[in-house]
C-alpha atoms as a PDB file:
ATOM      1  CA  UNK A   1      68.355  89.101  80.806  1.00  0.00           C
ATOM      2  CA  UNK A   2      66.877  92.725  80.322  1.00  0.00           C
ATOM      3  CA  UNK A   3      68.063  95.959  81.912  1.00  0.00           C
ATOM      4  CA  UNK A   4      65.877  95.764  84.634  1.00  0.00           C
ATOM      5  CA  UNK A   5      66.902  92.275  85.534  1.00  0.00           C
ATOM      6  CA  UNK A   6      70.724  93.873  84.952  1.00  0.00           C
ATOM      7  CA  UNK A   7      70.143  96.838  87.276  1.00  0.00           C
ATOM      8  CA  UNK A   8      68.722  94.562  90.447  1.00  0.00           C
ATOM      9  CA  UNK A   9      71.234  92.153  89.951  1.00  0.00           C
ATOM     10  CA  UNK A  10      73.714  94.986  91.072  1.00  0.00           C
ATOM     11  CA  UNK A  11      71.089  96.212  93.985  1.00  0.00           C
ATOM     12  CA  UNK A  12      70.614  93.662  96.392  1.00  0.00           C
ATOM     13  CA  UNK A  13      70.366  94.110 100.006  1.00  0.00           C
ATOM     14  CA  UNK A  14      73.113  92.540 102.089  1.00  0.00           C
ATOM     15  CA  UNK A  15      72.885  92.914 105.971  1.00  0.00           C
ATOM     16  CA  UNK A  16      69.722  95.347 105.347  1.00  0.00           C
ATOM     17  CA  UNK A  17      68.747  97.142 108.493  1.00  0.00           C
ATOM     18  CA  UNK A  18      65.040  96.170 109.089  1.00  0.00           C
ATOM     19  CA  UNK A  19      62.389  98.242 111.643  1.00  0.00           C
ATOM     20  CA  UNK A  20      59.143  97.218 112.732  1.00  0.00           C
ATOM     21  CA  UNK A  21      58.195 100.977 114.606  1.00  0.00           C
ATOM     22  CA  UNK A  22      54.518 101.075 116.525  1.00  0.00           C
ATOM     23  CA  UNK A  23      53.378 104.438 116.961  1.00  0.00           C
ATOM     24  CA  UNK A  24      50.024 106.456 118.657  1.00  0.00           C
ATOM     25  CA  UNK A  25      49.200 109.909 117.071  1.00  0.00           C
ATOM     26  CA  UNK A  26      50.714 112.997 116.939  1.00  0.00           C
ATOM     27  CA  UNK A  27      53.902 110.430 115.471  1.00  0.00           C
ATOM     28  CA  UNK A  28      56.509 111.292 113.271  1.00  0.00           C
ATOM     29  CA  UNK A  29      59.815 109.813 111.969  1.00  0.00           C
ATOM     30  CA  UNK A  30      62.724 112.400 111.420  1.00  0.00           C
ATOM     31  CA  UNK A  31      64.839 109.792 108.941  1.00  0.00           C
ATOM     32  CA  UNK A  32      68.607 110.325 109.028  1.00  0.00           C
ATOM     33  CA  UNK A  33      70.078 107.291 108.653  1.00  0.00           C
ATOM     34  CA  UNK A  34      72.142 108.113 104.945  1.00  0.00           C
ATOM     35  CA  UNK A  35      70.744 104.941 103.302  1.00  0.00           C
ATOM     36  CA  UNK A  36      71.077 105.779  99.382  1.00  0.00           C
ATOM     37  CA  UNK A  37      67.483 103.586  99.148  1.00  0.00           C
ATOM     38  CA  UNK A  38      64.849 102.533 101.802  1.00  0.00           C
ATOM     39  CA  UNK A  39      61.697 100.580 101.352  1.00  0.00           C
ATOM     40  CA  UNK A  40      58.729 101.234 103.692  1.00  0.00           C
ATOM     41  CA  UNK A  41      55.020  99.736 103.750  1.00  0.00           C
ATOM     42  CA  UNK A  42      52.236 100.534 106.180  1.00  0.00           C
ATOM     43  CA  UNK A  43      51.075  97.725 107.941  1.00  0.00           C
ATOM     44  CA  UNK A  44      48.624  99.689 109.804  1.00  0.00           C
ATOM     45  CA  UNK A  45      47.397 103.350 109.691  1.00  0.00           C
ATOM     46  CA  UNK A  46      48.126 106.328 107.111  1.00  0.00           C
ATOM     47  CA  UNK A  47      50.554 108.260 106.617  1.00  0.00           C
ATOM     48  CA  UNK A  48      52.752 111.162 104.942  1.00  0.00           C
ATOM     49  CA  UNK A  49      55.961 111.146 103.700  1.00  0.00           C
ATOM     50  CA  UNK A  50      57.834 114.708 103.515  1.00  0.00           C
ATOM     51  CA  UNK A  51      61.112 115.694 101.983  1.00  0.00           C
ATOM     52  CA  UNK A  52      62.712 119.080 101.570  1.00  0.00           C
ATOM     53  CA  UNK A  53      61.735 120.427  97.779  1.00  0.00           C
ATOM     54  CA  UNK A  54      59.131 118.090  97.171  1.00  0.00           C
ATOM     55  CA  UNK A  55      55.143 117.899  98.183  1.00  0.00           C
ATOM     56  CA  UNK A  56      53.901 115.708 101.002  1.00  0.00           C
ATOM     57  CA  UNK A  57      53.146 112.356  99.553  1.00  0.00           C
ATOM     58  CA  UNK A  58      50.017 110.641 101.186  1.00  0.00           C
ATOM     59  CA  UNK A  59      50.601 106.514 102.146  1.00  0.00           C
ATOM     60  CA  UNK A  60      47.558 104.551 103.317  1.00  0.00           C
ATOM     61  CA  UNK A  61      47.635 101.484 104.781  1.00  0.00           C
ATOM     62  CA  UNK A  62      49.491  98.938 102.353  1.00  0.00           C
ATOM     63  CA  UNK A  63      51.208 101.160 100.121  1.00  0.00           C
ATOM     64  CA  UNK A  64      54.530 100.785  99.745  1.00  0.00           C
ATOM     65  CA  UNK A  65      57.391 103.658  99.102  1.00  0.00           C
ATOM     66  CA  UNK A  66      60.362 103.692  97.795  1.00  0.00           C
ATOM     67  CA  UNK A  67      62.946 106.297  98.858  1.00  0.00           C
ATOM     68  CA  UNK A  68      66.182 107.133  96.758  1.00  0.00           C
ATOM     69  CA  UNK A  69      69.058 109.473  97.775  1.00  0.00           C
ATOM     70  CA  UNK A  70      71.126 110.016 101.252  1.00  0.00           C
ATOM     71  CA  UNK A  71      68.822 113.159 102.164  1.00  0.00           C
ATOM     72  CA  UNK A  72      66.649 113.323 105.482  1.00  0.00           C
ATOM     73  CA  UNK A  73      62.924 113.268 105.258  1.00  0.00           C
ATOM     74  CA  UNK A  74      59.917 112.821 107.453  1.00  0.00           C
ATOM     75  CA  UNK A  75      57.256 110.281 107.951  1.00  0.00           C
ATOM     76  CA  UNK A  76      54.529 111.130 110.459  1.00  0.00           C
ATOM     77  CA  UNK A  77      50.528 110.736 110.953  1.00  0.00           C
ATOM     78  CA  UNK A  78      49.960 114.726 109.553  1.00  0.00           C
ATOM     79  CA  UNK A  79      52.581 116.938 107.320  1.00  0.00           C
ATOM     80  CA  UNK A  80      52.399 119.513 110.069  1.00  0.00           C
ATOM     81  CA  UNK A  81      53.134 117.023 113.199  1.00  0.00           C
ATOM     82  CA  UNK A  82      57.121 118.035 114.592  1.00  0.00           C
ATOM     83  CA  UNK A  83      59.276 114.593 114.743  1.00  0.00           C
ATOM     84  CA  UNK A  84      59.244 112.830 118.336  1.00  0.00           C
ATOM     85  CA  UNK A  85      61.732 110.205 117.127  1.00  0.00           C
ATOM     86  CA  UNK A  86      64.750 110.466 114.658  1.00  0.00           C
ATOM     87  CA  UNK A  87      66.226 107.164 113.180  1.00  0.00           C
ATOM     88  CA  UNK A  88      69.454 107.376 112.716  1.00  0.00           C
ATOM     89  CA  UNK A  89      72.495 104.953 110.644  1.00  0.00           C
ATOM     90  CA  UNK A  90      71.882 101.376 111.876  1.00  0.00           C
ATOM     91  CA  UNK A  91      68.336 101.868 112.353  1.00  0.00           C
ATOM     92  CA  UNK A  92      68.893 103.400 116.392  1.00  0.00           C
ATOM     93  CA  UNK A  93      66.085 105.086 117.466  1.00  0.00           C
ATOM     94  CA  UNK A  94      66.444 108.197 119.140  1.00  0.00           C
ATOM     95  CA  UNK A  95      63.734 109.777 120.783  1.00  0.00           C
ATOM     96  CA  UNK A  96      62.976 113.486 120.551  1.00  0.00           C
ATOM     97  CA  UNK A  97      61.602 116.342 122.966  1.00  0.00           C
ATOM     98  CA  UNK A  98      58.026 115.612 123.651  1.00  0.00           C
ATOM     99  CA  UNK A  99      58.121 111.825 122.872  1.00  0.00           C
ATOM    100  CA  UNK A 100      57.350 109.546 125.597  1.00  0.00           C
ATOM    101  CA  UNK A 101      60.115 108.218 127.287  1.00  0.00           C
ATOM    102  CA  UNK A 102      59.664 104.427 126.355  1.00  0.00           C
ATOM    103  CA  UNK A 103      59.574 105.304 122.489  1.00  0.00           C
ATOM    104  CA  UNK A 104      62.391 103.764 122.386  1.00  0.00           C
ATOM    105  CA  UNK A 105      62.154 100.866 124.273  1.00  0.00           C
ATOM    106  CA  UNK A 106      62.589  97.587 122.604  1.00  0.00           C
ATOM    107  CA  UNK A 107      59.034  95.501 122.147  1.00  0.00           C
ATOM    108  CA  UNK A 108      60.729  92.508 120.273  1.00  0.00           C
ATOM    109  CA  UNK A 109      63.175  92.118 117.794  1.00  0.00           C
ATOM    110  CA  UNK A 110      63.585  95.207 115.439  1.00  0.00           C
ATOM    111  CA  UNK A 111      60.738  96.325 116.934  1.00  0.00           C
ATOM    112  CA  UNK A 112      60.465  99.447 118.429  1.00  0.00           C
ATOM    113  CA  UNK A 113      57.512 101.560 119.995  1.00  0.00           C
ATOM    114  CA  UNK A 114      55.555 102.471 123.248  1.00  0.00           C
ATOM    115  CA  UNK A 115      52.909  99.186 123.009  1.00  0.00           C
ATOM    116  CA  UNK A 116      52.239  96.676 121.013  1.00  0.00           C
ATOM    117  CA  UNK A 117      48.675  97.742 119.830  1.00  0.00           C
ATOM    118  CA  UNK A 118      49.890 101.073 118.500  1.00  0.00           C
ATOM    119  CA  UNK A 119      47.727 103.337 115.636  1.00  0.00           C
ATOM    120  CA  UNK A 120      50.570 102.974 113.315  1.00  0.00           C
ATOM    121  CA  UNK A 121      52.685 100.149 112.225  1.00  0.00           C
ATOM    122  CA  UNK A 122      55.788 101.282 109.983  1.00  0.00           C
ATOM    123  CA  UNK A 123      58.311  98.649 108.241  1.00  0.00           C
ATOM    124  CA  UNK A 124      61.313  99.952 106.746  1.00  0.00           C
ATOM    125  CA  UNK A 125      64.161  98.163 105.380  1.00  0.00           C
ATOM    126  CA  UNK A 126      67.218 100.211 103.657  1.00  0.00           C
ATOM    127  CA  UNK A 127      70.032  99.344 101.194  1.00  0.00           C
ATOM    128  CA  UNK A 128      73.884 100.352 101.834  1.00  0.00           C
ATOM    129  CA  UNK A 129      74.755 100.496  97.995  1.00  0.00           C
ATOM    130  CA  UNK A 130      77.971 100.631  96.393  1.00  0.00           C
ATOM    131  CA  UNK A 131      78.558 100.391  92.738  1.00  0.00           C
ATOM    132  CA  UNK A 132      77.879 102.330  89.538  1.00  0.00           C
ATOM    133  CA  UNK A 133      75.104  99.524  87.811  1.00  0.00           C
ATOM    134  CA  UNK A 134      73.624 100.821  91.539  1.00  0.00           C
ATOM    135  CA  UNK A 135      73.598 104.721  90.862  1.00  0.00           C
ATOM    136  CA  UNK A 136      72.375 103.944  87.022  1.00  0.00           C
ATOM    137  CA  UNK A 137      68.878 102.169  89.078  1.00  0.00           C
ATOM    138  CA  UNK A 138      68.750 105.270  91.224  1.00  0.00           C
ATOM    139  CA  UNK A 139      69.291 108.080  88.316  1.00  0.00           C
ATOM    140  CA  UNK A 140      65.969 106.455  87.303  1.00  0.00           C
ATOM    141  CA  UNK A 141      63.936 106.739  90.572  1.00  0.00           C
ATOM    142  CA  UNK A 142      62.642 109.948  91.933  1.00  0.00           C
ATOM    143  CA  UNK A 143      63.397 110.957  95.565  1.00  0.00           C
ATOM    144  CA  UNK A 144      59.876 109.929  96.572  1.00  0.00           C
ATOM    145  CA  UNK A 145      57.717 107.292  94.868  1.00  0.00           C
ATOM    146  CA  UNK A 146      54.484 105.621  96.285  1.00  0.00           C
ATOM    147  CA  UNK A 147      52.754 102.634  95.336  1.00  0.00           C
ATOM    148  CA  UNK A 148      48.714 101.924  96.072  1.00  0.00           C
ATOM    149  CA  UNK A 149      48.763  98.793  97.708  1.00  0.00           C
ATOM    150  CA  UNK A 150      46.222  97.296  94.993  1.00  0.00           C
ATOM    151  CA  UNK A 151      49.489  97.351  92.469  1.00  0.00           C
ATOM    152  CA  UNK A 152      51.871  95.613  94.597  1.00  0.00           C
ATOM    153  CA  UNK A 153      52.037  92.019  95.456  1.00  0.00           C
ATOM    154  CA  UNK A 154      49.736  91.131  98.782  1.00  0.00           C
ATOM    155  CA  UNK A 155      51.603  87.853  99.575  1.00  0.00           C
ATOM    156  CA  UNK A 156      55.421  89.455  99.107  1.00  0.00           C
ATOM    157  CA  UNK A 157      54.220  92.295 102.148  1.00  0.00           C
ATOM    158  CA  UNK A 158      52.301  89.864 104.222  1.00  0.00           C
ATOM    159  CA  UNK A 159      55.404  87.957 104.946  1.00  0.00           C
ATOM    160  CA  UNK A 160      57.071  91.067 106.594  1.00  0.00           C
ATOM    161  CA  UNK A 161      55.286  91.305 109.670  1.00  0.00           C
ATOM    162  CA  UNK A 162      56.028  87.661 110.733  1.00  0.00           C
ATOM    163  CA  UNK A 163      59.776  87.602 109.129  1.00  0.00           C
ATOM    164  CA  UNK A 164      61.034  91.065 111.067  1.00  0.00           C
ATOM    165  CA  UNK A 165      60.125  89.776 114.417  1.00  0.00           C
ATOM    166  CA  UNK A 166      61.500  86.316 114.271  1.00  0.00           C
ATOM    167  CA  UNK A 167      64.953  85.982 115.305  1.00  0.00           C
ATOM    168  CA  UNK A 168      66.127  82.474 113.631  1.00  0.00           C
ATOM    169  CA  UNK A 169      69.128  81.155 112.321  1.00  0.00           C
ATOM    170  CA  UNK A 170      69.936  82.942 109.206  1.00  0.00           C
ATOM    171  CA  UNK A 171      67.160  85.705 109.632  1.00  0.00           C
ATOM    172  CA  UNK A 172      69.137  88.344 107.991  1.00  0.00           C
ATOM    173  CA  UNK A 173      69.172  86.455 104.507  1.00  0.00           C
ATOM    174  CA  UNK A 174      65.538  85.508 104.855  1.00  0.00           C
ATOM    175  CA  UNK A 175      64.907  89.402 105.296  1.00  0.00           C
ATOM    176  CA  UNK A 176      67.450  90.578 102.534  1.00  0.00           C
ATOM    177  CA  UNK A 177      65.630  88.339 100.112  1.00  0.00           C
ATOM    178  CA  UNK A 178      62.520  89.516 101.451  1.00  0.00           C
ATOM    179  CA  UNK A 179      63.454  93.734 100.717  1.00  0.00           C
ATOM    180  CA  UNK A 180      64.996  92.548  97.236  1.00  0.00           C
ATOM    181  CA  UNK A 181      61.954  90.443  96.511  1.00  0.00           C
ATOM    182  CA  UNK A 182      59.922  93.840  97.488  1.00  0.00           C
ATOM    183  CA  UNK A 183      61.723  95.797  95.923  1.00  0.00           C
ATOM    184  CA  UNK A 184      61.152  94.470  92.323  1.00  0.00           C
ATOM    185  CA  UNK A 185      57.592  93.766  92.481  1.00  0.00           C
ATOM    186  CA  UNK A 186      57.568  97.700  93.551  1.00  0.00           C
ATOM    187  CA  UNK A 187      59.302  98.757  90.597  1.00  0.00           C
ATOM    188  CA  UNK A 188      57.466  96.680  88.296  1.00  0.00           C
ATOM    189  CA  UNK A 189      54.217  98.181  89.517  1.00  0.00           C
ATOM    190  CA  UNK A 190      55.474 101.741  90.163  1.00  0.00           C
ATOM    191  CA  UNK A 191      57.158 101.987  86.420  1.00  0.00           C
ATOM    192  CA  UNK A 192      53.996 100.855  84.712  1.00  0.00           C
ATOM    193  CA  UNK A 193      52.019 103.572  86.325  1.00  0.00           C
ATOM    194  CA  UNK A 194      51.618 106.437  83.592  1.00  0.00           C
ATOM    195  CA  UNK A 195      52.678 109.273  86.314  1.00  0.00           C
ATOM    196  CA  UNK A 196      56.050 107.389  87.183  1.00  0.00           C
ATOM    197  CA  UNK A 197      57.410 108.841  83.646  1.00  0.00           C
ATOM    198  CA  UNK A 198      59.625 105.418  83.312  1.00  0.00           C
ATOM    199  CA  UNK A 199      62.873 105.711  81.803  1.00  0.00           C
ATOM    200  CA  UNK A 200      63.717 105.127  78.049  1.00  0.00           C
ATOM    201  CA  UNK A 201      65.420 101.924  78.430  1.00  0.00           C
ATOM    202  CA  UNK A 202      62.322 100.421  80.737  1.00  0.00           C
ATOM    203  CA  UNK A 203      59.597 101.702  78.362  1.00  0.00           C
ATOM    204  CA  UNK A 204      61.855 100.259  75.188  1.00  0.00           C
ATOM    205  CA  UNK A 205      61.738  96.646  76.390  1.00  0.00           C
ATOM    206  CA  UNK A 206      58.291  96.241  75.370  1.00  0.00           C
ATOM    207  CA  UNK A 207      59.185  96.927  71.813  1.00  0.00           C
ATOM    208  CA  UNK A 208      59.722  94.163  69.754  1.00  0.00           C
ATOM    209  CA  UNK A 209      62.878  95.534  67.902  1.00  0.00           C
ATOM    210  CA  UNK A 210      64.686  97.965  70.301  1.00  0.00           C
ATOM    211  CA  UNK A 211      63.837  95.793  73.338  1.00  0.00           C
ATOM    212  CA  UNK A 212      65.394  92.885  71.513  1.00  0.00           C
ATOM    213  CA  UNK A 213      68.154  94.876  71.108  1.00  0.00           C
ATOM    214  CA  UNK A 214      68.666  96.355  74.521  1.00  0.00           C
ATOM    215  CA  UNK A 215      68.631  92.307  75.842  1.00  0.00           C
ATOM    216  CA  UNK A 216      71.145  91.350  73.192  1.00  0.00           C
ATOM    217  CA  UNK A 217      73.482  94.477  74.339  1.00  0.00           C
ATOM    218  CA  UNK A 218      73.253  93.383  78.150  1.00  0.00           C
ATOM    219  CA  UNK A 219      73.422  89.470  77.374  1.00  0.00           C
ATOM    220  CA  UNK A 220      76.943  90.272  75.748  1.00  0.00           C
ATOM    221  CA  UNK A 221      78.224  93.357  76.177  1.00  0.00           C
ATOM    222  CA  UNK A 222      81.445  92.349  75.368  1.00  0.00           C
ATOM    223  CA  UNK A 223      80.690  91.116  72.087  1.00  0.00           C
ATOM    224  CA  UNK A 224      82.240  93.479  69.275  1.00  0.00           C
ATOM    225  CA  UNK A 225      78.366  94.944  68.486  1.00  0.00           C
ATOM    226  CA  UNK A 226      78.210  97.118  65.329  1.00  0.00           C
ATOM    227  CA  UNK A 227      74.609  98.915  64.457  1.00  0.00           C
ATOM    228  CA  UNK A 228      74.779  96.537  61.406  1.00  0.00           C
ATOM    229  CA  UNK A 229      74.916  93.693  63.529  1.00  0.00           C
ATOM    230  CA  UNK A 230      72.132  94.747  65.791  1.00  0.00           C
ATOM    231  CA  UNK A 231      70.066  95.286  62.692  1.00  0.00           C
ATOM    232  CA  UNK A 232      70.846  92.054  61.679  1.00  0.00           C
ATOM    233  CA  UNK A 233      69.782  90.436  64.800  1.00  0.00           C
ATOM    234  CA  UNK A 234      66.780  92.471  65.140  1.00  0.00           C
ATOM    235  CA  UNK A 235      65.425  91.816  61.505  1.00  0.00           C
ATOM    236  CA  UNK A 236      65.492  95.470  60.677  1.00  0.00           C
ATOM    237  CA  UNK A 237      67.399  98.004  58.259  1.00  0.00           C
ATOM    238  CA  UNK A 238      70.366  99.657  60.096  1.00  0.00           C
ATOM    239  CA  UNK A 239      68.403 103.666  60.083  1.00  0.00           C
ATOM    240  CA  UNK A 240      65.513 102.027  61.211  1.00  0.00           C
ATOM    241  CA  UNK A 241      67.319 100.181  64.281  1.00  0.00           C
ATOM    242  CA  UNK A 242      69.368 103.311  64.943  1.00  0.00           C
ATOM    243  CA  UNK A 243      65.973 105.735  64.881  1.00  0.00           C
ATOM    244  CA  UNK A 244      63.944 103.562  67.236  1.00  0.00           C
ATOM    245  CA  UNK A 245      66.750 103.003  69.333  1.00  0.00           C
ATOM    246  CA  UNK A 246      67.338 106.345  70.175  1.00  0.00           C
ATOM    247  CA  UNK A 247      64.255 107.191  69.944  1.00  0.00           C
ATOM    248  CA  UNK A 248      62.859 105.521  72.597  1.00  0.00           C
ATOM    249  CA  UNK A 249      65.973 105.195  74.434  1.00  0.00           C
ATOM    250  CA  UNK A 250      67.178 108.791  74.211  1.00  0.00           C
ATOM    251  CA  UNK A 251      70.709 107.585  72.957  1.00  0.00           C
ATOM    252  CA  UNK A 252      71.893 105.472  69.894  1.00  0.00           C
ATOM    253  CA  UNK A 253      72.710 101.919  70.488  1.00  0.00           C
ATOM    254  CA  UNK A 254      76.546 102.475  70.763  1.00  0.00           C
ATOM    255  CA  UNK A 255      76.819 105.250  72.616  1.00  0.00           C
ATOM    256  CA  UNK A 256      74.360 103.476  74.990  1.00  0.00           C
ATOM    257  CA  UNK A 257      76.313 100.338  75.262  1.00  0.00           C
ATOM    258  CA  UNK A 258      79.497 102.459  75.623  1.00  0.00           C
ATOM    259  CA  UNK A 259      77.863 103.728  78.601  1.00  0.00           C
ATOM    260  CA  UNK A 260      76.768 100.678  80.241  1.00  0.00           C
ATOM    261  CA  UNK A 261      80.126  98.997  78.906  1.00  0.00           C
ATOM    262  CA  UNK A 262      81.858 101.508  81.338  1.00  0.00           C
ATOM    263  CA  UNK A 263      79.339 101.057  84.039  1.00  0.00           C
ATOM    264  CA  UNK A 264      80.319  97.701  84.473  1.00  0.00           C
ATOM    265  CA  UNK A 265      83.965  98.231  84.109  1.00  0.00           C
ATOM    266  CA  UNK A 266      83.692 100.931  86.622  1.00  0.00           C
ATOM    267  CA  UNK A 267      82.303  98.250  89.017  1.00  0.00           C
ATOM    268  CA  UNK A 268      84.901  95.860  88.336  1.00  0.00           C
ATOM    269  CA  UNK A 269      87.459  98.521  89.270  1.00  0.00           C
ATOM    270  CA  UNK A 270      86.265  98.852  92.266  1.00  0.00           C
ATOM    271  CA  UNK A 271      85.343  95.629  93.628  1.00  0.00           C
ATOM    272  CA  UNK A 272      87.749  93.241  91.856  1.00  0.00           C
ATOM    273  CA  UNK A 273      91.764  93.297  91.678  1.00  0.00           C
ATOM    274  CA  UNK A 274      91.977  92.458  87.884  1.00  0.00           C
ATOM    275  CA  UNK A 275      94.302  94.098  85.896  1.00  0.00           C
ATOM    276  CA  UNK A 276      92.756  97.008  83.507  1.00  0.00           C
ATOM    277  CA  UNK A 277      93.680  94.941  80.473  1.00  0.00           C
ATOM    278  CA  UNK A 278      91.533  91.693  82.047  1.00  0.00           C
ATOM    279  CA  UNK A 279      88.542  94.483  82.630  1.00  0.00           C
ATOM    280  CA  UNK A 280      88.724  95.996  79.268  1.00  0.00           C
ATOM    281  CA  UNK A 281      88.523  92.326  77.653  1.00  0.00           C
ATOM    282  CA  UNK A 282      85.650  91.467  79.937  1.00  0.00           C
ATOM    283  CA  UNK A 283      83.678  94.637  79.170  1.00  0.00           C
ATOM    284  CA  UNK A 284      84.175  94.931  75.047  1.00  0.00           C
ATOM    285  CA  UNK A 285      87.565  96.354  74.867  1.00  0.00           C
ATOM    286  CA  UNK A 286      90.553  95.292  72.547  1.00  0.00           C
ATOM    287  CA  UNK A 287      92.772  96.711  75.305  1.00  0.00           C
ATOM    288  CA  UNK A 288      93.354  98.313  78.646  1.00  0.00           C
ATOM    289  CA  UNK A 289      94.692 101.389  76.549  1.00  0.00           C
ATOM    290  CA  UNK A 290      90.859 101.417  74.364  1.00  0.00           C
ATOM    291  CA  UNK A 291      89.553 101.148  78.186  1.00  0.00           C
ATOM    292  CA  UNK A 292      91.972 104.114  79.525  1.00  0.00           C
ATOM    293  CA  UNK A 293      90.453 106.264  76.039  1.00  0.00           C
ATOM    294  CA  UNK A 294      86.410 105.439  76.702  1.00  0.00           C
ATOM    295  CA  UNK A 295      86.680 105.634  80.546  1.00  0.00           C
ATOM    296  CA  UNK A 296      88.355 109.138  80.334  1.00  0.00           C
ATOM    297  CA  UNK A 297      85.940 110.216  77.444  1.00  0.00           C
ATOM    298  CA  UNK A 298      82.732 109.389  79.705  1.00  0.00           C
ATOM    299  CA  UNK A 299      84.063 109.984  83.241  1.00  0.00           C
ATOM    300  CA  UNK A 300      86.665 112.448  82.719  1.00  0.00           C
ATOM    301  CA  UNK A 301      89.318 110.215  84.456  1.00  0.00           C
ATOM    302  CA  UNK A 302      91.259 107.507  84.050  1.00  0.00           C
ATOM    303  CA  UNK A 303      90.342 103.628  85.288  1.00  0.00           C
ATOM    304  CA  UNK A 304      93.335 103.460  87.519  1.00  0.00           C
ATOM    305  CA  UNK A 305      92.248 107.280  89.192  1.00  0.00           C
ATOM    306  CA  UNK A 306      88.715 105.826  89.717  1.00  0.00           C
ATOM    307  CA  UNK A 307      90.615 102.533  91.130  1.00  0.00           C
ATOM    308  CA  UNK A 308      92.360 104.314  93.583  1.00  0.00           C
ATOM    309  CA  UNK A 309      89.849 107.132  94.514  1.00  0.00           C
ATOM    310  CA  UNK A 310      87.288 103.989  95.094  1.00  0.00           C
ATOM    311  CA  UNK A 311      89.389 101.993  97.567  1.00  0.00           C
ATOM    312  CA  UNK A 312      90.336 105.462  99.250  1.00  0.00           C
ATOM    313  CA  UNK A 313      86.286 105.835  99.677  1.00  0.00           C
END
């Protein structure tokens, strides 16, 4: 398993809310709904996508985009056209002053719009994410990222169109597999792109030694690693592990497994009922009292505080 494969394992869509929206020109989608990530492809028409502090990206028919964060933005045919429908939590579609009255009228399942032959034909599906191995996938995305449609798998996006408008037993997982199945193949192609500026631990798994490394760490993370013994498993010297680790990583190897050994404890904490001692002996730790000491030392609070203050959320 490598980080990537670590990170989407903890990101995957359950109950996704899925829109098929048709629109005619001057359109534009005031987005609201507080989804921490959303995945959108044009079926038909261009687009831009606008977000407070950052430039107007351009989407063409195809493209895919990623969005990251609980902030509003704006998708509409120019950067300068004023929203005539807002989407709010649970994908309900509100329509706006100036928007034709039937905007909002149902055409089909999850399909909204004013006819079926529209300009503009917008698929969105978000995520409701929970979870720290979550947050440590979106830490890595910016708030806006869009992918040519050349660089993202044709077959995965043709199956949308079909999928979102049937209404068949069990049509929710057939969709949720769909957005996670999207999801990844727009990663892949969006963190191989030279402008995405991938982070450390994606660019180091092509490495021979520190990528080696990084899939030993998050095969076993609670196995008692030493530097030595990543060397050893690597085929390298000890300084030369530890300077291409953190090197291309941007931390050494144990304060990077530290980190992820928390981020999975964290997520244990909050979605399992297992004692702190059970956690700390899943995750690498002797004890729940060498838990208590690296949780506090990373996160500034103890396991049982972030217990508690995660079942209060």
């Amino acid at each position: 398993m490598d980080v990537l494969d670590d990170l989407l394992a903890g990101t995957r869509a359950r109950g996704g809310v899925f829109n098929l929206t048709i629109l005619d020109a001057p359109w534009g989608l005031h987005i609201v709904d507080e989804a921490p990530l959303a995945l959108a492809t044009l079926v038909k028409g261009s687009a831009w996508i606008m977000r407070d502090g950052h430039e107007p990206v351009r989407m063409e028919e195809g493209d895919v985009a990623v969005l990251s964060g609980t902030d509003p933005y704006v998708v509409a045919d120019q950067p300068d056209t004023v929203p005539n429908l807002r989407i709010h939590p649970g994908g309900i579609c509100e329509p706006l002053p100036g928007a034709p009255v039937d905007y909002s009228a149902r055409l089909g399942v999850r399909t909204y719009g004013a006819r079926p032959e529209g300009e503009a034909m917008v698929v969105s599906g978000t995520y409701q994410l929970e979870g720290d191995v979550s947050r440590r996938l979106l830490t890595a995305l910016p708030p806006v990222l869009v992918v040519p449609a050349a660089d993202v798998a044709g077959h995965v996006m043709d199956l949308v169109l079909g999928e979102i408008q049937r209404d068949e037993p069990g049509q929710q997982s057939v969709l949720d597999r769909w957005l996670d199945l999207a999801l990844i193949t727009t990663l892949r192609a969006w963190f191989a792109r030279p402008e995405s500026h991938a982070p450390g631990w994606y660019q180091a798994q092509s490495d021979p030694v520190v990528g080696l490394a990084l899939r030993l760490l998050h095969e076993e993370p609670a196995y008692p690693w030493s530097v030595v013994e990543l060397a050893n498993r690597t085929g390298v010297s000890r300084a030369s592990l530890a300077r291409r680790f953190t090197g291309l990583v941007g931390e050494a190897p144990m304060a990077y497994l530290t980190g992820w050994r928390i981020t999975l404890a964290a997520d244990l904490l909050r979605e399992t009922t297992d004692t702190v001692e059970s956690i700390a002996r899943k995750v690498g730790y002797a004890n729940a009292f060498a838990l208590s000491v690296a949780f506090k030392r990373v996160r500034g609070t103890s396991p049982t505080a972030h217990r508690r203050a995660s079942t209060a959320a």
